[in-house]
Protein backbone atom coordinates (compact mmCIF):
# COMPACT_ATOMS: atom_id res chain seq x y z
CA UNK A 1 0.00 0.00 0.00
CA UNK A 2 2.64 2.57 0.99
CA UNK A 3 4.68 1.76 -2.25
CA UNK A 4 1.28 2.58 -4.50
CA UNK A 5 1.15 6.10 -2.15
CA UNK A 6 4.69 6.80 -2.88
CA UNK A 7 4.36 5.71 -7.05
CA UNK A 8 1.09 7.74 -6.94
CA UNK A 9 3.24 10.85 -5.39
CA UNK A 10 6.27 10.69 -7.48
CA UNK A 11 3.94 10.76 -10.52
CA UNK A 12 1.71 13.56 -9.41
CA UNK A 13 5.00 15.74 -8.43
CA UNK A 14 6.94 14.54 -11.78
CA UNK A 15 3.75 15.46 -13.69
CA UNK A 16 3.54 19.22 -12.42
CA UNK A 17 6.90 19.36 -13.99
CA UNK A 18 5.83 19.20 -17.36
CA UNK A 19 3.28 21.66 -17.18
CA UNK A 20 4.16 24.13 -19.77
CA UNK A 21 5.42 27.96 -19.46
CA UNK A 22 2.42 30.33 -20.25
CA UNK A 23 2.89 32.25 -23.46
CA UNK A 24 4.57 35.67 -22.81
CA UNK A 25 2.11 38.59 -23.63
CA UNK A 26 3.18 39.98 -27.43
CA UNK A 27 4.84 43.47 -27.49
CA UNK A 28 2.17 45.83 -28.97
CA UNK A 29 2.09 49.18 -30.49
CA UNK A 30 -0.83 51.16 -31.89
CA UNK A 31 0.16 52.93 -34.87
CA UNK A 32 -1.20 55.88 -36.81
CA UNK A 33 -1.11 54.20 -40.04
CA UNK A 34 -3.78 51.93 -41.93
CA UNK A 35 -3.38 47.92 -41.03
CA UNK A 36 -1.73 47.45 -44.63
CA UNK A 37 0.86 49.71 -44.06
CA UNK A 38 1.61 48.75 -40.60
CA UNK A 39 1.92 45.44 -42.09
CA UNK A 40 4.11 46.26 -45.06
CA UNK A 41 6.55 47.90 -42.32
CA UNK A 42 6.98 45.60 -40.27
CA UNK A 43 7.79 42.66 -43.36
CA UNK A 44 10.29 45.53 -44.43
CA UNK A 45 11.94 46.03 -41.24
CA UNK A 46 11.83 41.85 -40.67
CA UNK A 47 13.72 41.70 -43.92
CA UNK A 48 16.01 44.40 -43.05
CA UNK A 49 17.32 42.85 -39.90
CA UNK A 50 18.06 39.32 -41.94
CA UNK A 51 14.61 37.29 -41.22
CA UNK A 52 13.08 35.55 -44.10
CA UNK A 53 8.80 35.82 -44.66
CA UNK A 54 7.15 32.70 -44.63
CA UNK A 55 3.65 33.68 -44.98
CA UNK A 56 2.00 37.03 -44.79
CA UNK A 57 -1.58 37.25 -45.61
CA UNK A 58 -2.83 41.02 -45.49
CA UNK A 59 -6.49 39.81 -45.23
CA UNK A 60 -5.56 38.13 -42.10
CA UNK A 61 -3.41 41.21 -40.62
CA UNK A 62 -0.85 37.92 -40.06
CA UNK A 63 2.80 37.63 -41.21
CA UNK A 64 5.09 34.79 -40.22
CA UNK A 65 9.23 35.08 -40.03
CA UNK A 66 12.23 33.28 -39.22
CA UNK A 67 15.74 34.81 -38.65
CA UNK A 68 18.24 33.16 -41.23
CA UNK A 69 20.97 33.19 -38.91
CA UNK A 70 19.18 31.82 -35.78
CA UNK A 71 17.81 28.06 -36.40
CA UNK A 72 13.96 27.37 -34.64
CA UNK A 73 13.67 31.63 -34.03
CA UNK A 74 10.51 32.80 -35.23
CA UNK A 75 8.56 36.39 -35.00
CA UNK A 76 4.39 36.36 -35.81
CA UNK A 77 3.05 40.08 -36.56
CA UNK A 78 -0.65 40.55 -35.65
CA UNK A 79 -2.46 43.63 -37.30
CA UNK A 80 -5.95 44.78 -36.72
CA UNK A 81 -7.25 48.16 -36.88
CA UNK A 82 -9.63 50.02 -38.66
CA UNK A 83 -9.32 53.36 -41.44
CA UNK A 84 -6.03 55.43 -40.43
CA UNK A 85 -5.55 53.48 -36.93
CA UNK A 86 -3.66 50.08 -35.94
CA UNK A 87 -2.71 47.62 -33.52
CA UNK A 88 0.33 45.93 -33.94
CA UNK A 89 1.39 42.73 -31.84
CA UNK A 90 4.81 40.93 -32.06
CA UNK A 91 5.49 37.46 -30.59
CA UNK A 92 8.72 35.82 -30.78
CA UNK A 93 9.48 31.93 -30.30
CA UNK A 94 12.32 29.79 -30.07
CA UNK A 95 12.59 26.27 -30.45
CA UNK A 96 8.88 26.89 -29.73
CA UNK A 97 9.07 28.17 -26.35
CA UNK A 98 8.12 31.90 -26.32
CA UNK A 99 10.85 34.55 -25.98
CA UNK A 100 10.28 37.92 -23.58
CA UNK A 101 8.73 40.89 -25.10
CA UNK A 102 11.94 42.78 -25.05
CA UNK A 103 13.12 40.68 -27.46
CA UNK A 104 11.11 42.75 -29.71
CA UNK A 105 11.82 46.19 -28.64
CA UNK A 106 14.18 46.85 -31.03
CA UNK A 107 11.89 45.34 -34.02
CA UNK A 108 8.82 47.25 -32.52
CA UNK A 109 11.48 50.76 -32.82
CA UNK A 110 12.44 49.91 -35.97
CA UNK A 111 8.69 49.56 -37.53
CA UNK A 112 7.75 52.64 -35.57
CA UNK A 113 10.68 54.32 -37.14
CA UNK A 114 9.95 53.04 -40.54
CA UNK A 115 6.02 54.12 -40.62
CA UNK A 116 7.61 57.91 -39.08
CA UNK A 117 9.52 58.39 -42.16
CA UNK A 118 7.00 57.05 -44.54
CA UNK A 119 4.48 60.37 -43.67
């Protein structure tokens, strides 16, 4: 009986150890620029700094990047907005575990930078 109570507690403490990390929150900016440009930006700027596009779908506000000299790191842009106005959100992965959002600063200064100098 007391080695079924010990199995059953080694599993149940060995399990909680595989619970996975929660996401980290995307880095977001709201931009004064319509959701196609803020889009177009940010694949410009991702190109720029050496990543390669994978997908980008401007109907879906959604573009997908890896960096060429980084193996299993990956950035997804998020656009939504409305007219002149929109909401940008950067997530960064590696090796599918998500990376802080200051990973992104940097990116997020860059496409801020980029949509400044486009008015």
């Amino acid at each position: 009986m007391s080695r079924r109570l010990g199995a059953l507690l080694l599993a149940l403490v060995l399990a909680g150890c595989a619970t996975p990390r929660p996401a980290a929150s995307p880095t977001e900016l709201t931009l004064a620029a319509p959701p196609e440009t803020a889009l177009e930006a940010a694949a410009e700027a991702l190109m720029a700094g050496g990543y390669v596009v994978r997908h980008a779908d401007a109907s879906l506000g959604r573009l997908e990047a890896v960096f060429s000299r980084w193996p299993g790191y990956r950035v997804l842009v998020e656009v939504e907005g409305e007219g002149e106005r929109s909401r940008l959100g950067l997530a960064a992965t590696r090796g599918g575990r998500a990376l802080p959002p200051r990973t992104l600063e940097a990116l997020a200064a860059e496409i801020a930078a980029r949509l400044a100098t486009a008015d």
